[in-house]
N, C-alpha and C. Protein backbone atom coordinates (compact mmCIF):
# COMPACT_ATOMS: atom_id res chain seq x y z
N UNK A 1 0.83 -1.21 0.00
CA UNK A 1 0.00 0.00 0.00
C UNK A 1 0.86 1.25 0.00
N UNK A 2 1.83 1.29 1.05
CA UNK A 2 3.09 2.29 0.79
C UNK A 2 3.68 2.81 -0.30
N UNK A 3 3.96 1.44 -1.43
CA UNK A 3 4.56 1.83 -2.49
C UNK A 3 3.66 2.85 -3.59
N UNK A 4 2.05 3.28 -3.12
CA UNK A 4 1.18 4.03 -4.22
C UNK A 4 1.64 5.29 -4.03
N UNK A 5 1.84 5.70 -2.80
CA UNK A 5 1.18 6.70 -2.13
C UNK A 5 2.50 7.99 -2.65
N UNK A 6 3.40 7.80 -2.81
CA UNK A 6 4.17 8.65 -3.53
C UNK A 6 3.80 9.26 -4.99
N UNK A 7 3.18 7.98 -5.94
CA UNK A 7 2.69 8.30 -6.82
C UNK A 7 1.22 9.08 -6.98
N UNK A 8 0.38 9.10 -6.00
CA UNK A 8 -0.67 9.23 -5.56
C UNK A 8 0.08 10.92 -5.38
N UNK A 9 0.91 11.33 -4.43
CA UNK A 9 0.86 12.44 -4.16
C UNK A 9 1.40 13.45 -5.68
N UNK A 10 1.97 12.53 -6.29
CA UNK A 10 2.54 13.51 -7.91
C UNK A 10 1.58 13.88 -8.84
N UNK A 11 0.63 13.07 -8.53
CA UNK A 11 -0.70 13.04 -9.69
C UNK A 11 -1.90 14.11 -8.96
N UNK A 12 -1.62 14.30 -7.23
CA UNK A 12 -2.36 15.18 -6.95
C UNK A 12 -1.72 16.62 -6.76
N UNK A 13 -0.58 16.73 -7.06
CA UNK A 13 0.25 17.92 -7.18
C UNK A 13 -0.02 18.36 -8.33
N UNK A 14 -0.09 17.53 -9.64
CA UNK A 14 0.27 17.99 -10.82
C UNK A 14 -1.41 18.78 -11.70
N UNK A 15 -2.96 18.37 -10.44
CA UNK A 15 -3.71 18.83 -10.64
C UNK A 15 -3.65 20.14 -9.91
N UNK A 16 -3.57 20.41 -9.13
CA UNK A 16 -3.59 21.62 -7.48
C UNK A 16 -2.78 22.55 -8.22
N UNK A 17 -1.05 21.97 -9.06
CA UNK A 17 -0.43 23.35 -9.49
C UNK A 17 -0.84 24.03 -10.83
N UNK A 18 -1.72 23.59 -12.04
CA UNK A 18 -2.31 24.01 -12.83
C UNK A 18 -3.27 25.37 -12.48
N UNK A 19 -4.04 24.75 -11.68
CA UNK A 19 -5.51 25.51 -10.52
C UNK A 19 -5.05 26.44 -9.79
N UNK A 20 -3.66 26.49 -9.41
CA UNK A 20 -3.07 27.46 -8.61
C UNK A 20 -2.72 28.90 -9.22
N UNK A 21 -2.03 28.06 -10.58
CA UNK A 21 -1.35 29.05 -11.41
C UNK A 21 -2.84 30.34 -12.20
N UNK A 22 -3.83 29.40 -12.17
CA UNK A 22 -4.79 29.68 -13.08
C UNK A 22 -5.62 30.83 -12.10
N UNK A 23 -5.68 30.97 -11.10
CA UNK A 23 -6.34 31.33 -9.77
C UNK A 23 -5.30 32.85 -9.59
N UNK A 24 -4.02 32.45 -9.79
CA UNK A 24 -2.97 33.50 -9.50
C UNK A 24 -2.87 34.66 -10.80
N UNK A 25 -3.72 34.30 -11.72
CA UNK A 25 -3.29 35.25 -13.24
C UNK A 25 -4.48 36.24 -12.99
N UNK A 26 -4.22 37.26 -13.69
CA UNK A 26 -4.63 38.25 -13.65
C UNK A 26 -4.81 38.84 -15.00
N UNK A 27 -6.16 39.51 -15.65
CA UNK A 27 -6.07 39.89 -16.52
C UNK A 27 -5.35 41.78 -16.88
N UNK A 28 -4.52 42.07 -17.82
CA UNK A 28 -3.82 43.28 -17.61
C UNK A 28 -4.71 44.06 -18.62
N UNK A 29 -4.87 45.50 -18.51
CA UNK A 29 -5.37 46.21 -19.71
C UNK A 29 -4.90 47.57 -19.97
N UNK A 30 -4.39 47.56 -20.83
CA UNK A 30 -3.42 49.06 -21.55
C UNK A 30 -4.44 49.65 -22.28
N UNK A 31 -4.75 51.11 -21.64
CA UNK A 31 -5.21 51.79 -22.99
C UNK A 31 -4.77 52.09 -24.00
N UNK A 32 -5.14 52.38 -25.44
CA UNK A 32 -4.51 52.68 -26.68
C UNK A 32 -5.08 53.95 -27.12
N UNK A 33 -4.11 54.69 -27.65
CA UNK A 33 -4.54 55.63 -28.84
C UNK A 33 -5.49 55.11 -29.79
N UNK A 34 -6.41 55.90 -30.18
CA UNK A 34 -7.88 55.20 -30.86
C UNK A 34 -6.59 55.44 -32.34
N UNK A 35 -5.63 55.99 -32.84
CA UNK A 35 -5.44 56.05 -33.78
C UNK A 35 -3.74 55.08 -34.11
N UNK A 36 -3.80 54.39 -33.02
CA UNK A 36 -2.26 53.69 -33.13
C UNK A 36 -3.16 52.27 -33.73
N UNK A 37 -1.97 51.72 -34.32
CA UNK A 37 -2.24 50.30 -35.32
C UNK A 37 -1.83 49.54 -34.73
N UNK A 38 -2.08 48.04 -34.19
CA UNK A 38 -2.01 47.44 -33.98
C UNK A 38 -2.16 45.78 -34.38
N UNK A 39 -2.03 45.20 -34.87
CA UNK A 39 -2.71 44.24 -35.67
C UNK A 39 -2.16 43.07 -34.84
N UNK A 40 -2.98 42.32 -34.46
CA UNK A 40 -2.78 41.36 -33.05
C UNK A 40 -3.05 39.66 -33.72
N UNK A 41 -4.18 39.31 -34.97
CA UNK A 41 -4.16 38.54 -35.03
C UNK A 41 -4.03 38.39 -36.94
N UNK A 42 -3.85 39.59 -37.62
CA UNK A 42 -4.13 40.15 -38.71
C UNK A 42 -4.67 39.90 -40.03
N UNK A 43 -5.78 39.98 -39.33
CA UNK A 43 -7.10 40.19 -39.98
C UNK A 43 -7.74 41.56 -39.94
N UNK A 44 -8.69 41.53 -40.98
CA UNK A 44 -8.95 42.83 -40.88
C UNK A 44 -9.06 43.34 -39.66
N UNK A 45 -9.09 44.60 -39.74
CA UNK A 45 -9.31 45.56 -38.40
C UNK A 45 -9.76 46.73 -38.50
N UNK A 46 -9.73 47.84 -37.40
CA UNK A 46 -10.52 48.78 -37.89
C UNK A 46 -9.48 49.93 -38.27
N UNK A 47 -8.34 50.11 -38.26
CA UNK A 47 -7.09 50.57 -39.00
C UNK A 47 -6.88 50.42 -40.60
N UNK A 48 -7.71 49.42 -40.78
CA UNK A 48 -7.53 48.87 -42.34
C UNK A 48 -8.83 49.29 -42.91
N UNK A 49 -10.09 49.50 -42.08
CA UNK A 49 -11.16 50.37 -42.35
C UNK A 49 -11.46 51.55 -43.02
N UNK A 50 -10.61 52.50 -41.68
CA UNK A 50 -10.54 53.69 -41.95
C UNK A 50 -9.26 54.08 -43.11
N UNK A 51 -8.25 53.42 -43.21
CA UNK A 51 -7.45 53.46 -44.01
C UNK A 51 -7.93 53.48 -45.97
N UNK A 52 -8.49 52.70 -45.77
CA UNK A 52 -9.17 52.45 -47.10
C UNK A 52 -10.29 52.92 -47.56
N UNK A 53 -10.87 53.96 -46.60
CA UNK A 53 -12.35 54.63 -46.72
C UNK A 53 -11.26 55.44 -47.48
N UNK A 54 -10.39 56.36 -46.23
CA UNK A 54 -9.78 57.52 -46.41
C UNK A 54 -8.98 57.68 -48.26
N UNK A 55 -8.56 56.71 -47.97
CA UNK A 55 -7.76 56.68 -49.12
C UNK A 55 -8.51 56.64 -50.58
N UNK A 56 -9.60 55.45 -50.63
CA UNK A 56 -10.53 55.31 -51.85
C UNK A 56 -11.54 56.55 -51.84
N UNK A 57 -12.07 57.77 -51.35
CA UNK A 57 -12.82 58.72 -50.98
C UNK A 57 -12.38 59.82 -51.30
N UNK A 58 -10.82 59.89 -51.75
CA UNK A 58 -9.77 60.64 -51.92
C UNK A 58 -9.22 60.25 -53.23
N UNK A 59 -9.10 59.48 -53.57
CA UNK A 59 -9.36 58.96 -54.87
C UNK A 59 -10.50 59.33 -55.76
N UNK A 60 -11.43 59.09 -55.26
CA UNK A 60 -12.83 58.86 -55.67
C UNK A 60 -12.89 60.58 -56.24
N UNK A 61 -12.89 61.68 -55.04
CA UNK A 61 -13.68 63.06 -55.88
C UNK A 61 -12.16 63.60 -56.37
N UNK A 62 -11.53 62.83 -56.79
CA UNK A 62 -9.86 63.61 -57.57
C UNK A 62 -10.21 63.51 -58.77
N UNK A 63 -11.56 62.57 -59.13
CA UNK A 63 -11.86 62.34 -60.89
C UNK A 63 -12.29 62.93 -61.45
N UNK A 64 -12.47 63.20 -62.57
CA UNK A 64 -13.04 63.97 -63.41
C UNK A 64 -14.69 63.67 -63.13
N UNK A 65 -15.29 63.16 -62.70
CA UNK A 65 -16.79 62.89 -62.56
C UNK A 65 -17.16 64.07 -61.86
N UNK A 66 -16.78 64.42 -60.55
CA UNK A 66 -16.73 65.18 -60.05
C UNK A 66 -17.30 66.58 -60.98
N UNK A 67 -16.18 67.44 -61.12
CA UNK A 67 -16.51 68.32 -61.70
C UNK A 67 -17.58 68.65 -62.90
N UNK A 68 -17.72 67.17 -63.84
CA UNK A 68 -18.41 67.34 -64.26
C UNK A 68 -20.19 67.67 -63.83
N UNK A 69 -20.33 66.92 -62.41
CA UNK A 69 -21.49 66.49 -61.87
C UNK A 69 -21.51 68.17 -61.71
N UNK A 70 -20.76 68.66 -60.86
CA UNK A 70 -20.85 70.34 -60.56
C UNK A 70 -21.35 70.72 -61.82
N UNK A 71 -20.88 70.99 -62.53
CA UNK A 71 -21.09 71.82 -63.88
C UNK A 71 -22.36 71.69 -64.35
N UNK A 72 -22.95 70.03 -64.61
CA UNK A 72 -24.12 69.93 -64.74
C UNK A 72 -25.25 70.28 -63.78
N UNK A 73 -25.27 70.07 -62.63
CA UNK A 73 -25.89 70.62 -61.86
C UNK A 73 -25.92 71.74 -61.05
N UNK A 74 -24.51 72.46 -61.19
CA UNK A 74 -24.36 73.97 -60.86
C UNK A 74 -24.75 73.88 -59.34
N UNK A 75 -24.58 72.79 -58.72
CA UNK A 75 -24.24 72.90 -57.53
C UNK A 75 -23.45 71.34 -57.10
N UNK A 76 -23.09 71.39 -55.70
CA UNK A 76 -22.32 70.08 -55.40
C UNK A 76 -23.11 68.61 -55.62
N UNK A 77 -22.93 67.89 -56.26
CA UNK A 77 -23.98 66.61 -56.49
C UNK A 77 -24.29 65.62 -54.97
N UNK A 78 -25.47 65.21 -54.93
CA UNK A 78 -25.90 64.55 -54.02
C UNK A 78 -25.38 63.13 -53.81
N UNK A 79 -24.85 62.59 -52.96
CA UNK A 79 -24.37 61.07 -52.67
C UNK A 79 -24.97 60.62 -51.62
N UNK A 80 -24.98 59.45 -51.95
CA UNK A 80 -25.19 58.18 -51.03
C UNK A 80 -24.65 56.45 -51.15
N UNK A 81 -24.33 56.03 -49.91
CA UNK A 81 -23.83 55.05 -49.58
C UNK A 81 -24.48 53.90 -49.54
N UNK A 82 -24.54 52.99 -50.46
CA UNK A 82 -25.17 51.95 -50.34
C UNK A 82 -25.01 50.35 -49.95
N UNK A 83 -25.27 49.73 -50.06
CA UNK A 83 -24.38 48.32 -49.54
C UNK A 83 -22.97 48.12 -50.09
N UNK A 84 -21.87 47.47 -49.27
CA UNK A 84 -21.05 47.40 -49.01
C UNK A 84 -20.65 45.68 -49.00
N UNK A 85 -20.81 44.64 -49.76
CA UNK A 85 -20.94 43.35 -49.95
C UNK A 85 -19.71 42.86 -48.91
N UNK A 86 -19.81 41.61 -47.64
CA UNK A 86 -18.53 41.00 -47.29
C UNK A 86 -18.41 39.66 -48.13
N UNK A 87 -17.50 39.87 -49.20
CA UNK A 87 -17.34 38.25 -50.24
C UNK A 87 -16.34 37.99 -49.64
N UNK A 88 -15.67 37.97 -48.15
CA UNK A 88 -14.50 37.60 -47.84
C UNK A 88 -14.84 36.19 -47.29
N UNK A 89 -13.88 35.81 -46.34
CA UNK A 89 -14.02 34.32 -45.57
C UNK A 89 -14.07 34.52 -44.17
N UNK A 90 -14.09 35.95 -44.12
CA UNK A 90 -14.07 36.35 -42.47
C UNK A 90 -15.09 37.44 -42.09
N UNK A 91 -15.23 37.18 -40.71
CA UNK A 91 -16.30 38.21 -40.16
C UNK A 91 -15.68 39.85 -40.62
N UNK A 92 -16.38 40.55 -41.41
CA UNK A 92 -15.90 41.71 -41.19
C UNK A 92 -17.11 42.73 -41.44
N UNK A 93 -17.35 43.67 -40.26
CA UNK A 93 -18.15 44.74 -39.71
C UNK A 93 -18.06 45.86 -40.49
N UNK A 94 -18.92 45.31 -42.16
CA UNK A 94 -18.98 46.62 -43.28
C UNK A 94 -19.74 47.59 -42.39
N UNK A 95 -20.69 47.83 -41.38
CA UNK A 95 -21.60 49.05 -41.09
C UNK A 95 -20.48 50.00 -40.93
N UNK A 96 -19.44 49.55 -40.05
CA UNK A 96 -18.12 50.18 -39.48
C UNK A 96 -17.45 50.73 -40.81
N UNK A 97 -17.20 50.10 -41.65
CA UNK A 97 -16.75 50.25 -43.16
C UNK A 97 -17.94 51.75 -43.71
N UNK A 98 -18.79 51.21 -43.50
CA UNK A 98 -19.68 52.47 -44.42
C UNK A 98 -19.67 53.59 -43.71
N UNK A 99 -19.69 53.51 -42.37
CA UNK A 99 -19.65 54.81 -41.79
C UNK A 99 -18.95 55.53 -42.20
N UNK A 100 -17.02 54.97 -42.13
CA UNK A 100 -16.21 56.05 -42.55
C UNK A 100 -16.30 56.12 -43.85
N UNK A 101 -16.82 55.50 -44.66
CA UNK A 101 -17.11 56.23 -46.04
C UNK A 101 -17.69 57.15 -46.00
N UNK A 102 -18.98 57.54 -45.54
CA UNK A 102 -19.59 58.06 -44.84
C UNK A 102 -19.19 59.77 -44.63
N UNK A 103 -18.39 59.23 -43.37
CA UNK A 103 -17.51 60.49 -42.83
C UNK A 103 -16.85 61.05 -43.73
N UNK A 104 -16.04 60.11 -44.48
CA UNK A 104 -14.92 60.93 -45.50
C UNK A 104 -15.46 61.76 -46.57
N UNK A 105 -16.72 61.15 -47.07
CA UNK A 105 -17.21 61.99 -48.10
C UNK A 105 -17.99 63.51 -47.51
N UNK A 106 -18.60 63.17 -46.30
CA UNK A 106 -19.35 64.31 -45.52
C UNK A 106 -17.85 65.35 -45.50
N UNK A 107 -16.92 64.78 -45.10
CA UNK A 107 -16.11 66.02 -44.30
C UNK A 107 -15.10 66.68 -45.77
N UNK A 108 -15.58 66.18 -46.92
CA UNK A 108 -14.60 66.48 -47.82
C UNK A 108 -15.45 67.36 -48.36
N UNK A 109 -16.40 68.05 -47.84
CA UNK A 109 -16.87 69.38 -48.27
C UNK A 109 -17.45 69.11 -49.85
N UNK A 110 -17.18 68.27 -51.00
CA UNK A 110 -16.64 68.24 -52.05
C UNK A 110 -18.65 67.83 -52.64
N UNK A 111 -19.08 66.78 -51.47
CA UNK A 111 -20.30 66.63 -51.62
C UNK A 111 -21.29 67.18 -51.24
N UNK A 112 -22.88 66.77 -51.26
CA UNK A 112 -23.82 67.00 -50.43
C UNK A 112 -24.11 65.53 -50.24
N UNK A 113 -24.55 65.03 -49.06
CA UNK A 113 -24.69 63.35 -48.32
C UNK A 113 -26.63 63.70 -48.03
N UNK A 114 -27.17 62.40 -48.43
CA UNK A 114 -28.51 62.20 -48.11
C UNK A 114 -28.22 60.59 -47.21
N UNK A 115 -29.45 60.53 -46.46
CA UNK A 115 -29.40 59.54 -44.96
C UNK A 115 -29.41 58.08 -45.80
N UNK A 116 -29.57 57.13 -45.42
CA UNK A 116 -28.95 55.55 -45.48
C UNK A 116 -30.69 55.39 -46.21
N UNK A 117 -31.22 54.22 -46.58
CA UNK A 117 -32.75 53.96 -46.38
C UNK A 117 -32.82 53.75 -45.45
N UNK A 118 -32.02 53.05 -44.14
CA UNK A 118 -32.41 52.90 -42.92
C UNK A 118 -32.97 54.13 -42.04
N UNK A 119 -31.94 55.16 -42.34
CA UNK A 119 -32.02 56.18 -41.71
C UNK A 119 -33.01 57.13 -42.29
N UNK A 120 -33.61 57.06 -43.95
CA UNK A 120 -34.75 57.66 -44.14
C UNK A 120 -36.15 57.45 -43.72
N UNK A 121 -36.15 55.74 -43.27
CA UNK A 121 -37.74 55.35 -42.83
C UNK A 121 -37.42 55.75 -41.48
N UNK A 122 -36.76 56.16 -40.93
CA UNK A 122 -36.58 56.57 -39.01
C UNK A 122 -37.22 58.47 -39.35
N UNK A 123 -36.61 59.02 -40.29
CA UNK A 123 -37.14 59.99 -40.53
C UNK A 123 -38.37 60.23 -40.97
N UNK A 124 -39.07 59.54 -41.99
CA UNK A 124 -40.32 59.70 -42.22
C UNK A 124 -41.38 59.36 -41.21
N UNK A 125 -41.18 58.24 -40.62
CA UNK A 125 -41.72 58.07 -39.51
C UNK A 125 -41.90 59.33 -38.15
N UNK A 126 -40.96 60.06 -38.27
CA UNK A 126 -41.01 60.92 -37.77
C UNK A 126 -41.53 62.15 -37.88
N UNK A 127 -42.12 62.16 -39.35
CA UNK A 127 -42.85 63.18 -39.82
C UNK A 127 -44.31 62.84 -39.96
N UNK A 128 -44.33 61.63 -39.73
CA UNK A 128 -45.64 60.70 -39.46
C UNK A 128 -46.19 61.52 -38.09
N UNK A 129 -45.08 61.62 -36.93
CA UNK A 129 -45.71 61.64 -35.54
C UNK A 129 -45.81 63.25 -35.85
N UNK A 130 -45.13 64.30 -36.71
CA UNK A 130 -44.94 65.11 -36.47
C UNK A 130 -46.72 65.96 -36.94
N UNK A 131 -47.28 64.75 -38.26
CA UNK A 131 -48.18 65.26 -38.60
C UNK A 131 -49.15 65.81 -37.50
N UNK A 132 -49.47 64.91 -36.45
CA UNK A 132 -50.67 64.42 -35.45
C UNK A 132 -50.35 65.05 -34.46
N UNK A 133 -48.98 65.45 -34.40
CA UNK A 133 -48.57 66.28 -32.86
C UNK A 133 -47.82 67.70 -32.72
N UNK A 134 -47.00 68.15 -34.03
CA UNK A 134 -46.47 69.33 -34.15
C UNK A 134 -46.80 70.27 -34.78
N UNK A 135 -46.85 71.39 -34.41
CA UNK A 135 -47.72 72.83 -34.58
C UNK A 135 -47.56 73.24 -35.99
N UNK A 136 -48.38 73.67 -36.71
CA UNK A 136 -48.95 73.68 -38.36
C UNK A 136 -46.93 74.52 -38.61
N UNK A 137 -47.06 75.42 -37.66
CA UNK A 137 -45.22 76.16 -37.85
C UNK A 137 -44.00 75.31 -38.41
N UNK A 138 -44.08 74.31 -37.24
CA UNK A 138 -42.94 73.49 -37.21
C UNK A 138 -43.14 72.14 -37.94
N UNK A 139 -43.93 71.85 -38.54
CA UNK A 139 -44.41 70.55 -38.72
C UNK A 139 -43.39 70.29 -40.42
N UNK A 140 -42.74 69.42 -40.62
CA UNK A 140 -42.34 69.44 -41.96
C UNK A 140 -43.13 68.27 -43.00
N UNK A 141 -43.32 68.99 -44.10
CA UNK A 141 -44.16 68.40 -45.14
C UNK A 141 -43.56 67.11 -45.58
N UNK A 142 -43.98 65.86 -46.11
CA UNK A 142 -43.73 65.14 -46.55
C UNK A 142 -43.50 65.30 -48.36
N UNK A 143 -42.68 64.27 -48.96
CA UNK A 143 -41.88 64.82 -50.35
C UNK A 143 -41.39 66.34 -50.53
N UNK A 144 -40.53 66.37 -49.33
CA UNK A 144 -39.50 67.25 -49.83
C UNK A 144 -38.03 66.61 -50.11
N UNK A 145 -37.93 65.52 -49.46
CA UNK A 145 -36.22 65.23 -49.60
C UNK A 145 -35.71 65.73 -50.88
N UNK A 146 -34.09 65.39 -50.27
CA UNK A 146 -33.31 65.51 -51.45
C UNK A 146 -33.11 64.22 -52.44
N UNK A 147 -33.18 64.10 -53.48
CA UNK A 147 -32.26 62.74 -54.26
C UNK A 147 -31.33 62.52 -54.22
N UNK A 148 -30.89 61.62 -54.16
CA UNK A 148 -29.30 61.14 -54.65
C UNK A 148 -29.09 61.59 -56.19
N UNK A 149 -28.23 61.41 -56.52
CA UNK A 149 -27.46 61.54 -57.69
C UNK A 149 -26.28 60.68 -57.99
N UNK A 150 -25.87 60.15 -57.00
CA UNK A 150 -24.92 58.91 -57.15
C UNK A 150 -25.18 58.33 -55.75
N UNK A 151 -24.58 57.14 -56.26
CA UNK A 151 -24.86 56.09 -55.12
C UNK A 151 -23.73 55.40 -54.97
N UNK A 152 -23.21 55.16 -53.89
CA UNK A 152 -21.41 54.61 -53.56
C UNK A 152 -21.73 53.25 -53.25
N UNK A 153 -21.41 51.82 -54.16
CA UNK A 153 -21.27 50.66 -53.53
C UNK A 153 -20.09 50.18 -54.02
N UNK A 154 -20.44 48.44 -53.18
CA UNK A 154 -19.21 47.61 -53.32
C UNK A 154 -18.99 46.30 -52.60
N UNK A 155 -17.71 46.02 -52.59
CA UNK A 155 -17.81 44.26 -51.90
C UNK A 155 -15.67 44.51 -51.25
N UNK A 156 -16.01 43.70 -50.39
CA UNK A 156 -15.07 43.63 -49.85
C UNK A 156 -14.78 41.48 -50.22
N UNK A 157 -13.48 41.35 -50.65
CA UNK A 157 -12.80 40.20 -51.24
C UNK A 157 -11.77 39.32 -50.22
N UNK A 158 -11.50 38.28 -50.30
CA UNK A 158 -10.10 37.48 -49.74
C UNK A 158 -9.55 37.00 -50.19
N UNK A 159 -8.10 37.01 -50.79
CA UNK A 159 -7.84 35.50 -50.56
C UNK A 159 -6.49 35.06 -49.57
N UNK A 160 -6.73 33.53 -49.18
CA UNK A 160 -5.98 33.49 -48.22
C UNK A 160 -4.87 32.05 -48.49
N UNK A 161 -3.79 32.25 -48.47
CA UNK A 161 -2.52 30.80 -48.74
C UNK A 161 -2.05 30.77 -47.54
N UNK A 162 -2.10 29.38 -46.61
CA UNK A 162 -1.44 29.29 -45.56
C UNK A 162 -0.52 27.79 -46.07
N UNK A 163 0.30 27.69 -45.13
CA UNK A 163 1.27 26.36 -45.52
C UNK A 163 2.19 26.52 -44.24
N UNK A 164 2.08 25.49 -42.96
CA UNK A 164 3.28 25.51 -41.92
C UNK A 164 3.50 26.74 -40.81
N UNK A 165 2.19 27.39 -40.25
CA UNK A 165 2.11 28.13 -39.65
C UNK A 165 2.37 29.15 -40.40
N UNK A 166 2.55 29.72 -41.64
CA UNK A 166 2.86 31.02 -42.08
C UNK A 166 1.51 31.22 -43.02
N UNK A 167 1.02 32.28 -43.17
CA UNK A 167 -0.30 32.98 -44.02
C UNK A 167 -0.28 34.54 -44.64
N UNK A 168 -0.53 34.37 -45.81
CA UNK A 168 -0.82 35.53 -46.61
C UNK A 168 -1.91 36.05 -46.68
N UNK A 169 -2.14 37.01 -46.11
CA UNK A 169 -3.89 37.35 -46.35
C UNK A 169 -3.48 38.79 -47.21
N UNK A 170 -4.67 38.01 -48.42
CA UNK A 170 -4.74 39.86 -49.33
C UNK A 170 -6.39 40.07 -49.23
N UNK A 171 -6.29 41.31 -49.05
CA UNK A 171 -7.97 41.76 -49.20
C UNK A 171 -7.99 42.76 -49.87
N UNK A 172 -8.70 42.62 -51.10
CA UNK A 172 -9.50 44.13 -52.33
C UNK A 172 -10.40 44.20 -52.24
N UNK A 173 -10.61 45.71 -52.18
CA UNK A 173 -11.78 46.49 -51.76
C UNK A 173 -12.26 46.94 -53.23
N UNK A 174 -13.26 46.94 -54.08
CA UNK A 174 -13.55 47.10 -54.58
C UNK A 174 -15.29 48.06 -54.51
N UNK A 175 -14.97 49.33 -55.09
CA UNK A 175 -16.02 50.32 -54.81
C UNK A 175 -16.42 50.95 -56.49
N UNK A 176 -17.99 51.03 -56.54
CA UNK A 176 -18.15 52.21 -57.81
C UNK A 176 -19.05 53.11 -57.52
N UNK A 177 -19.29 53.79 -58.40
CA UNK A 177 -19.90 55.13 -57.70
C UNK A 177 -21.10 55.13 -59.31
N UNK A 178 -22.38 54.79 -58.68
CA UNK A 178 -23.33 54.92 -60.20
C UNK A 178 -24.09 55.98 -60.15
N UNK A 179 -24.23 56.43 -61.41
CA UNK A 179 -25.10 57.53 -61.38
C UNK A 179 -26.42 57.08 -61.57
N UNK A 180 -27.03 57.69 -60.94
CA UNK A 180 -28.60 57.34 -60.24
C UNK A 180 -29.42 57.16 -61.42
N UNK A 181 -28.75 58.70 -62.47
CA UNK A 181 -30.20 58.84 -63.56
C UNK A 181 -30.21 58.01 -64.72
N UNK A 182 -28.88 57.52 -64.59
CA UNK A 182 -28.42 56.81 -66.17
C UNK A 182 -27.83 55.18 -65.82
N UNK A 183 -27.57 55.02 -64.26
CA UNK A 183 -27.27 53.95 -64.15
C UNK A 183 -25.56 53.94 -64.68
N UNK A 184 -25.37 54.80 -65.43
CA UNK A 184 -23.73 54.60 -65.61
C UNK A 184 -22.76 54.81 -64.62
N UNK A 185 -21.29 53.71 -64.76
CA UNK A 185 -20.44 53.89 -63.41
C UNK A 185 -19.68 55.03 -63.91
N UNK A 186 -19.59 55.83 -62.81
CA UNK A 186 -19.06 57.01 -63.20
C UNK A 186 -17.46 56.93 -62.40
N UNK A 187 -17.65 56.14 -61.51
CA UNK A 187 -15.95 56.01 -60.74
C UNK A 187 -15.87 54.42 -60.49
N UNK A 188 -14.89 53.61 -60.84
CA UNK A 188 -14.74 52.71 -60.22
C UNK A 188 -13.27 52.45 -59.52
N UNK A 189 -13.26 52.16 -58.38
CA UNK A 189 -12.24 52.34 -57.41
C UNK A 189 -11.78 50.62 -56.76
N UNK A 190 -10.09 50.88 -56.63
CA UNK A 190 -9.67 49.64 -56.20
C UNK A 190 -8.49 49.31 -55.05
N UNK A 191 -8.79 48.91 -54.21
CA UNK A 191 -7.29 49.20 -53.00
C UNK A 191 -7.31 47.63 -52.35
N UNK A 192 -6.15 47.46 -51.85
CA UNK A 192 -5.60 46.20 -51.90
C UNK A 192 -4.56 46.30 -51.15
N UNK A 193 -4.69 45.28 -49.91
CA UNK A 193 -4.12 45.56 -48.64
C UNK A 193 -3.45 43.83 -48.74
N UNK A 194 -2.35 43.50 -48.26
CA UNK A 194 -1.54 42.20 -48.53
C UNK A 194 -0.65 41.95 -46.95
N UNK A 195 -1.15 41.03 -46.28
CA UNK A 195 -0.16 40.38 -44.85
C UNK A 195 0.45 39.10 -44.87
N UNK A 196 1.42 39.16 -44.19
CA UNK A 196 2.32 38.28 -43.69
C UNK A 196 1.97 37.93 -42.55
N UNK A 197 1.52 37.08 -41.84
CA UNK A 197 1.10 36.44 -40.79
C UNK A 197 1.97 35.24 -40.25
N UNK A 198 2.59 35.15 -39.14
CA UNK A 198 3.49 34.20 -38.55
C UNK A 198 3.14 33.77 -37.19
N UNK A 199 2.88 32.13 -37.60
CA UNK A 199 1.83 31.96 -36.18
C UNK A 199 3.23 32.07 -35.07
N UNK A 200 3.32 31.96 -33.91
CA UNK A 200 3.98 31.51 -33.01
C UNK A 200 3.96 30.10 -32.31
N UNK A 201 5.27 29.34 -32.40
CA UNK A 201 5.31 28.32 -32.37
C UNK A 201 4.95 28.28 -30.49
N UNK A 202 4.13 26.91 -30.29
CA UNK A 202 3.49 27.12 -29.25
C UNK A 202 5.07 25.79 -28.90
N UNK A 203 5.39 26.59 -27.26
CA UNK A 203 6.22 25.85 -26.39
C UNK A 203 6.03 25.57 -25.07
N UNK A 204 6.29 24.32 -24.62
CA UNK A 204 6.05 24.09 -23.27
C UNK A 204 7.21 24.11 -21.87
């Protein structure tokens, strides 16, 4: 019976110091600059988001469409943002994607921006309540909006080669810009982001 009991105590050590260690960890948390890059497992992120709004948006009113749209309409042409396709192999959070499209075109002065369809039935609806409850003054009429005049879509792409813990991930963004009245693409836009990924060899 003697001869177990040594072994008995290694097999109950070797559960107790796992549980110990696990009991003793602590989770740590660093704040970050919302604008420092980081890429932790690299896959998309939201650095590669805003990167590629900024950049294709900047691209986008440098074209000649642009000016023309001015000229014809003798004022800044109306845009809007429309779906944003994920044809990739990974989760990736286009709403986050459209926003800063979004932003970039709003803050580039260059346009005039009309609301999402999401964001137009939240508004009409609101002119629904406004009929029944706000004073003949303030009350705003229904069919006034503005139109679009172009409409910004697109699809986000993957592809991915792994072999021996090492991975290439490329992702193209692919965007066009149609004109509303004719259906013709008036910009088509392309950016293309390429990683090196190196797993870490796991050691005991």
């Amino acid at each position: 019976m003697n001869f177990y009991w040594p072994f008995l105590f290694i097999f109950i050590a070797a559960g107790i110091l796992p549980a110990a260690t696990g009991c003793g960890a602590s989770t740590k948390v660093q704040r970050m600059d919302v604008d420092e890059v980081k890429d932790i497992s690299g896959k998309w992120n939201d650095a590669d988001s805003k990167m590629v709004a900024d950049e294709m948006i900047q691209d986008c009113l440098s074209r000649p469409w642009l000016g023309k749209a001015k000229e014809a309409k003798g004022a800044e042409p109306t845009v809007i943002v429309g779906a944003v396709r994920n044809q990739s192999h990974e989760h990736i959070n286009t709403d986050t994607f459209v926003e800063n499209l979004q932003r970039a075109l709003i803050n580039s002065g260059d346009v005039e921006f009309v609301a999402s369809k999401g964001e137009r039935g939240e508004v009409r609806d609101e002119r629904l309540d406004q009929d029944a409850n706000a004073s003949e003054e303030t009350r705003k009429e229904h069919g006034q909006e503005s139109g679009a005049d172009f409409m910004l879509s697109g699809a986000i792409n993957t592809i991915q080669d792994s072999e021996g813990g090492k991975t290439v991930m490329f992702y193209q963004v692919n965007l066009k810009l149609l004109n509303m009245k004719s259906n013709k693409i008036s910009w088509n836009g392309e950016k293309k982001i390429k990683k090196f990924i190196k797993q870490a060899k796991v050691s005991w």
